[in-house]
N, C-alpha and C. Protein backbone atom coordinates (compact mmCIF):
# COMPACT_ATOMS: atom_id res chain seq x y z
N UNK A 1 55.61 6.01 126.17
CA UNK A 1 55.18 7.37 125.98
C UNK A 1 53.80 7.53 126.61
N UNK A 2 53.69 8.53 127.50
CA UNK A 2 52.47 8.50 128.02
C UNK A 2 51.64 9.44 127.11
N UNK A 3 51.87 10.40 126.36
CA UNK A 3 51.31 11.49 126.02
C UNK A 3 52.25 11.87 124.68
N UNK A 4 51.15 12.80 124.04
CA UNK A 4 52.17 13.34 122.76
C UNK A 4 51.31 14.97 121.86
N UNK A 5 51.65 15.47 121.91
CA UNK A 5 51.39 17.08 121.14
C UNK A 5 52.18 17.38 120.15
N UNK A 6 51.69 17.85 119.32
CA UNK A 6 51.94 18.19 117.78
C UNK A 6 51.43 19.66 117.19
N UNK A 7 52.02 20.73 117.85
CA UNK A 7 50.98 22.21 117.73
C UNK A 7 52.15 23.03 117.10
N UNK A 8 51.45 24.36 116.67
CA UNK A 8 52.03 25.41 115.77
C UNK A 8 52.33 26.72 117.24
N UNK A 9 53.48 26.88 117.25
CA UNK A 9 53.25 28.22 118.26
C UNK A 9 52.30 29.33 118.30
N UNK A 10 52.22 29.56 116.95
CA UNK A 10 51.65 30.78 116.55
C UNK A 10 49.98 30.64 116.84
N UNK A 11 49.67 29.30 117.23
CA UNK A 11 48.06 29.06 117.04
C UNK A 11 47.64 28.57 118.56
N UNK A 12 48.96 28.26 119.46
CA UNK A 12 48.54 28.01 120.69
C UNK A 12 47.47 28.19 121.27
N UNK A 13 47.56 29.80 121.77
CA UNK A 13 46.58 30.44 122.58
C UNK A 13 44.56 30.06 122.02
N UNK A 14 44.84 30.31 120.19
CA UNK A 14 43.62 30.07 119.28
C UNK A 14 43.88 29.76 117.95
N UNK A 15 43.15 28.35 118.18
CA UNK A 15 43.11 27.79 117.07
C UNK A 15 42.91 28.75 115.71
N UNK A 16 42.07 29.62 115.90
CA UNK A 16 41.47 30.36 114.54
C UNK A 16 42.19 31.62 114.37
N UNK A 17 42.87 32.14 114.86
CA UNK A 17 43.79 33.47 115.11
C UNK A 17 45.03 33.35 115.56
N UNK A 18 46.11 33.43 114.13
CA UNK A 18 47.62 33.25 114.44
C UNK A 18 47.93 34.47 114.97
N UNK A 19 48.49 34.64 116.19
CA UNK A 19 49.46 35.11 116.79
C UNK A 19 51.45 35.24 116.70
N UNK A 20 51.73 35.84 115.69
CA UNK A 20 53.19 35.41 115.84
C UNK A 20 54.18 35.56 117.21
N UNK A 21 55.11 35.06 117.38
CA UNK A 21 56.12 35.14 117.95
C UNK A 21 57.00 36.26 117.96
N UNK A 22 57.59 37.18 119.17
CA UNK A 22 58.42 38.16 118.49
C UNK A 22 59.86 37.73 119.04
N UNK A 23 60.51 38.28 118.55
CA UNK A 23 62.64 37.86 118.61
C UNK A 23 62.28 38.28 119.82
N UNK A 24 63.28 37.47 120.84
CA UNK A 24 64.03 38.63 121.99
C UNK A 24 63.08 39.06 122.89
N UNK A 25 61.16 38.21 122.81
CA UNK A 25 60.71 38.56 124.20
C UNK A 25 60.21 37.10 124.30
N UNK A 26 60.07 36.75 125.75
CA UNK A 26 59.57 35.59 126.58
C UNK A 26 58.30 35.52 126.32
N UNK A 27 58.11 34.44 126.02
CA UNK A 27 56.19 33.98 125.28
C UNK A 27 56.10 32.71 125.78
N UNK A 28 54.92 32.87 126.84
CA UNK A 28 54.68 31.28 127.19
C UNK A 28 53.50 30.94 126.31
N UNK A 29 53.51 29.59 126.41
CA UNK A 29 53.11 28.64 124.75
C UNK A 29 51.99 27.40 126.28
N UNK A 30 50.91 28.14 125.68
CA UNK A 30 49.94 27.07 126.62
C UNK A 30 50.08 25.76 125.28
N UNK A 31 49.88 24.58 126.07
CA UNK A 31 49.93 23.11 125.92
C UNK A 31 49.32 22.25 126.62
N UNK A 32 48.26 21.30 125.54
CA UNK A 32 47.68 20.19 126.79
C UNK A 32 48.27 18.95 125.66
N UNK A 33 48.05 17.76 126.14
CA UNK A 33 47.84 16.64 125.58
C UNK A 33 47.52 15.93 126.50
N UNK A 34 46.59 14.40 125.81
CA UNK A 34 46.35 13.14 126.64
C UNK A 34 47.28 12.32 127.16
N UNK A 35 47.30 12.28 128.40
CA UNK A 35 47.94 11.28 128.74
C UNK A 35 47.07 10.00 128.80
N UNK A 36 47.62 9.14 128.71
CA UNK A 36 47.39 7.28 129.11
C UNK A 36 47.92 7.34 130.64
N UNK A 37 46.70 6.50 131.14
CA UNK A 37 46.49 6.00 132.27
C UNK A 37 47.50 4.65 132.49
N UNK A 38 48.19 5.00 133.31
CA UNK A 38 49.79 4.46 133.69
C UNK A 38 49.71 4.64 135.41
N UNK A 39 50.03 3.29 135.85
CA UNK A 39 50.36 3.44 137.16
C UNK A 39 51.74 3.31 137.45
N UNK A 40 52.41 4.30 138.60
CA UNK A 40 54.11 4.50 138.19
C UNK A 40 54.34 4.20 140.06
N UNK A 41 55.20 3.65 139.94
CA UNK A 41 55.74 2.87 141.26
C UNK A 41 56.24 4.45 142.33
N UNK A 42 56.28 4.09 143.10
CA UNK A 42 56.34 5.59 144.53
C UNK A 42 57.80 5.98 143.72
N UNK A 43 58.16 7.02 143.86
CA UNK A 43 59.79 7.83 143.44
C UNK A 43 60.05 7.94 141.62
N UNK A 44 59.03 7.57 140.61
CA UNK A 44 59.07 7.48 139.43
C UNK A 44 59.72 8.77 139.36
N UNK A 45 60.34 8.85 137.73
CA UNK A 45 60.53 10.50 137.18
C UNK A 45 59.63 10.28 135.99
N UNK A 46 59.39 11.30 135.70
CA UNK A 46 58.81 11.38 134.15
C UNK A 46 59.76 12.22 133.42
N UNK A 47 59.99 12.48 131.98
CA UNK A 47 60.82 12.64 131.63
C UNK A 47 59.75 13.86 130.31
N UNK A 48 59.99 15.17 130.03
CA UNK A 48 59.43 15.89 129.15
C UNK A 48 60.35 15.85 128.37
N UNK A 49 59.92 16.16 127.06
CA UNK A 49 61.05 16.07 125.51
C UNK A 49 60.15 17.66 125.39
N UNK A 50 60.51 18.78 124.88
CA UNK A 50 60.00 19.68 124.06
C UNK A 50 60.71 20.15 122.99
N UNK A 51 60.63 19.67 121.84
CA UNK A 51 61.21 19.91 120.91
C UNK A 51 60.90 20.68 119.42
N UNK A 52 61.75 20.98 118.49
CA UNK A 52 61.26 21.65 117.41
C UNK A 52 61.27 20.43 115.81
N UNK A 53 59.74 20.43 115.83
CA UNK A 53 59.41 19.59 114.57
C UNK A 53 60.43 20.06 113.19
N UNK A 54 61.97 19.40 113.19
CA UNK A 54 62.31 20.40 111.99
C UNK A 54 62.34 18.54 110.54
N UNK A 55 62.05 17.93 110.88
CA UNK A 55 61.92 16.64 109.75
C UNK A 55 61.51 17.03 108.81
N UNK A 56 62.13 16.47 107.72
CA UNK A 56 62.18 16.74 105.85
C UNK A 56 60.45 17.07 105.49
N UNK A 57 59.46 16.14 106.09
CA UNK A 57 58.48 16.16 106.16
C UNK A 57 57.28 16.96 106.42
N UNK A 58 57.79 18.12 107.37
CA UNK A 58 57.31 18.84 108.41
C UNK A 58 57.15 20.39 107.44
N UNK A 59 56.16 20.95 107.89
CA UNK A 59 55.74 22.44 107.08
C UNK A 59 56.33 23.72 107.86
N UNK A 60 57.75 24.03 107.49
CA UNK A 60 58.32 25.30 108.67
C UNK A 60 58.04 26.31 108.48
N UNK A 61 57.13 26.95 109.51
CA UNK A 61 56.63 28.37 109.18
C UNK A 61 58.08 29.30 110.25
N UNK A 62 58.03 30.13 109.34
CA UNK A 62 59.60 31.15 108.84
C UNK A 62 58.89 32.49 109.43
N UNK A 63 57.78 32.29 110.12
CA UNK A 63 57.03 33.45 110.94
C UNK A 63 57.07 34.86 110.43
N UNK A 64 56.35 34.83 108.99
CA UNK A 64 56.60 36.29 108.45
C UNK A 64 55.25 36.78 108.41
N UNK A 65 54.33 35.94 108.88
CA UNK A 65 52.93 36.21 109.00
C UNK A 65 51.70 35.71 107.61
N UNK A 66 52.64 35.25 106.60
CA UNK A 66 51.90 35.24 105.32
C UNK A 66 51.39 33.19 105.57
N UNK A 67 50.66 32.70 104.49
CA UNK A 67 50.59 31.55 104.54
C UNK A 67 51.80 30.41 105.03
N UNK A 68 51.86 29.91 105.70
CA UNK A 68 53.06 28.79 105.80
C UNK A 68 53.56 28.23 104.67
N UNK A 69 52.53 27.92 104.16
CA UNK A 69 53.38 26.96 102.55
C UNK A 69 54.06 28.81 101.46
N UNK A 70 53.84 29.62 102.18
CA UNK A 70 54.10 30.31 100.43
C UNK A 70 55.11 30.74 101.69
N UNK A 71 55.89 30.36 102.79
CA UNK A 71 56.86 30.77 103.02
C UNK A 71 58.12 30.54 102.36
N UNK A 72 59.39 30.71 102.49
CA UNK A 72 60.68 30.01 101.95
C UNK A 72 61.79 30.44 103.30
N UNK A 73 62.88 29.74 102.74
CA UNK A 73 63.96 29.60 103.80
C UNK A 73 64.68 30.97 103.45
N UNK A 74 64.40 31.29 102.69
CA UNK A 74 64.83 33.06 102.54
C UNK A 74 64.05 33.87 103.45
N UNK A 75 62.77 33.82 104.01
CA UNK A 75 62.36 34.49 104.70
C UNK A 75 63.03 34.69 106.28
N UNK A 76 63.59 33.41 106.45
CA UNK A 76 63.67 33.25 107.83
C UNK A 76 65.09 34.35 108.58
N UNK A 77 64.74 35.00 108.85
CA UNK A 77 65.44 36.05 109.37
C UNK A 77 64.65 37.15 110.72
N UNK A 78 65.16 37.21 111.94
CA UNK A 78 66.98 36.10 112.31
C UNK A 78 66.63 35.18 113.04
N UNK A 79 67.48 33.82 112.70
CA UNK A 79 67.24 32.63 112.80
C UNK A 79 66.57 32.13 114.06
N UNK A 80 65.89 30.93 114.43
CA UNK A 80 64.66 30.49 115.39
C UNK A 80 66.27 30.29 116.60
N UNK A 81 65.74 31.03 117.72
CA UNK A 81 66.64 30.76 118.83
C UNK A 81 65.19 30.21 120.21
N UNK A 82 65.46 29.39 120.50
CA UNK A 82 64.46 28.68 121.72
C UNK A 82 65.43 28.64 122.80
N UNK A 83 64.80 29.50 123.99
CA UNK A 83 65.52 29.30 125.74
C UNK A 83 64.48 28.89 126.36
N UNK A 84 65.01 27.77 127.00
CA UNK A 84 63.65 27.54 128.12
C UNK A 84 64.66 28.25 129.52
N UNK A 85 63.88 28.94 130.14
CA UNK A 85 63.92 30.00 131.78
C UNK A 85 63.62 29.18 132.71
N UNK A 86 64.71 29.49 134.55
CA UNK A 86 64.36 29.20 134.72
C UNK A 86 63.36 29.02 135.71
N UNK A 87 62.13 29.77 135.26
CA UNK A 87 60.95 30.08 136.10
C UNK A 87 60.13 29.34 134.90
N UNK A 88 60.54 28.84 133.50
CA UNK A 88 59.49 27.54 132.93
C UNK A 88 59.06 26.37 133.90
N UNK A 89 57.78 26.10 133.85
CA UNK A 89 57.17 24.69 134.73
C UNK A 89 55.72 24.22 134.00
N UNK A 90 55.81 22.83 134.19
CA UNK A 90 54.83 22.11 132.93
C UNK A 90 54.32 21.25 134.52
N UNK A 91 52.99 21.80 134.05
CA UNK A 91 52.02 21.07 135.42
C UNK A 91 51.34 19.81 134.26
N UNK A 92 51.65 18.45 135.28
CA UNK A 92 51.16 17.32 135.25
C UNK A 92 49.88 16.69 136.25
N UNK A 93 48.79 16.99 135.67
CA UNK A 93 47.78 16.26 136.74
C UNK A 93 47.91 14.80 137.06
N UNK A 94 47.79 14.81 138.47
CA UNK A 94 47.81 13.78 139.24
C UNK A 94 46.70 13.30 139.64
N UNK A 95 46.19 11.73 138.96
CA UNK A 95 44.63 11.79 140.20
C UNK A 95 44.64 10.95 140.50
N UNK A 96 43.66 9.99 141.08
CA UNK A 96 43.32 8.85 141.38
C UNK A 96 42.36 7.91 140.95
């Protein structure tokens, strides 16, 4: 694993000011994380995972705008649908 991110959609853009998500329009979701310094042989692929934190463990905000924890699974209406487009692209710096 070269790299790894752990973020809330709603807080992307600012940390201090949730932004929700709306149904049914295209929202790009800025993202950084560290990578580790890895040297990769000429023709490598790298491989992106973007996925949705849903583990027993994990705090699911049901995007109704109120606190996350005083959400419930009754709120969640209508259900989380994710499309990645394809004009999505995740820039990887390259240096030397």
């Amino acid at each position: 694993m070269l790299g790894y991110a752990l973020e809330r959609a709603s807080f992307a853009r600012d940390a201090t000011r949730r932004v929700l998500l709306q149904p049914g329009r295209p929202t790009r979701i800025p993202f950084e994380t560290t990578f580790v310094a890895r040297q990769c042989e000429a023709g490598s692929r790298l491989l992106v995972l973007l996925d949705v934190n849903m583990n027993p463990a994990a705090q699911v905000n049901y995007g109704m705008g109120r606190d996350v924890s005083a959400e419930s699974v009754s709120d969640a209406n209508p259900p989380l649908q994710i499309e990645y487009h394809n004009d999505s692209n995740i820039v990887v710096p390259i240096g030397q």
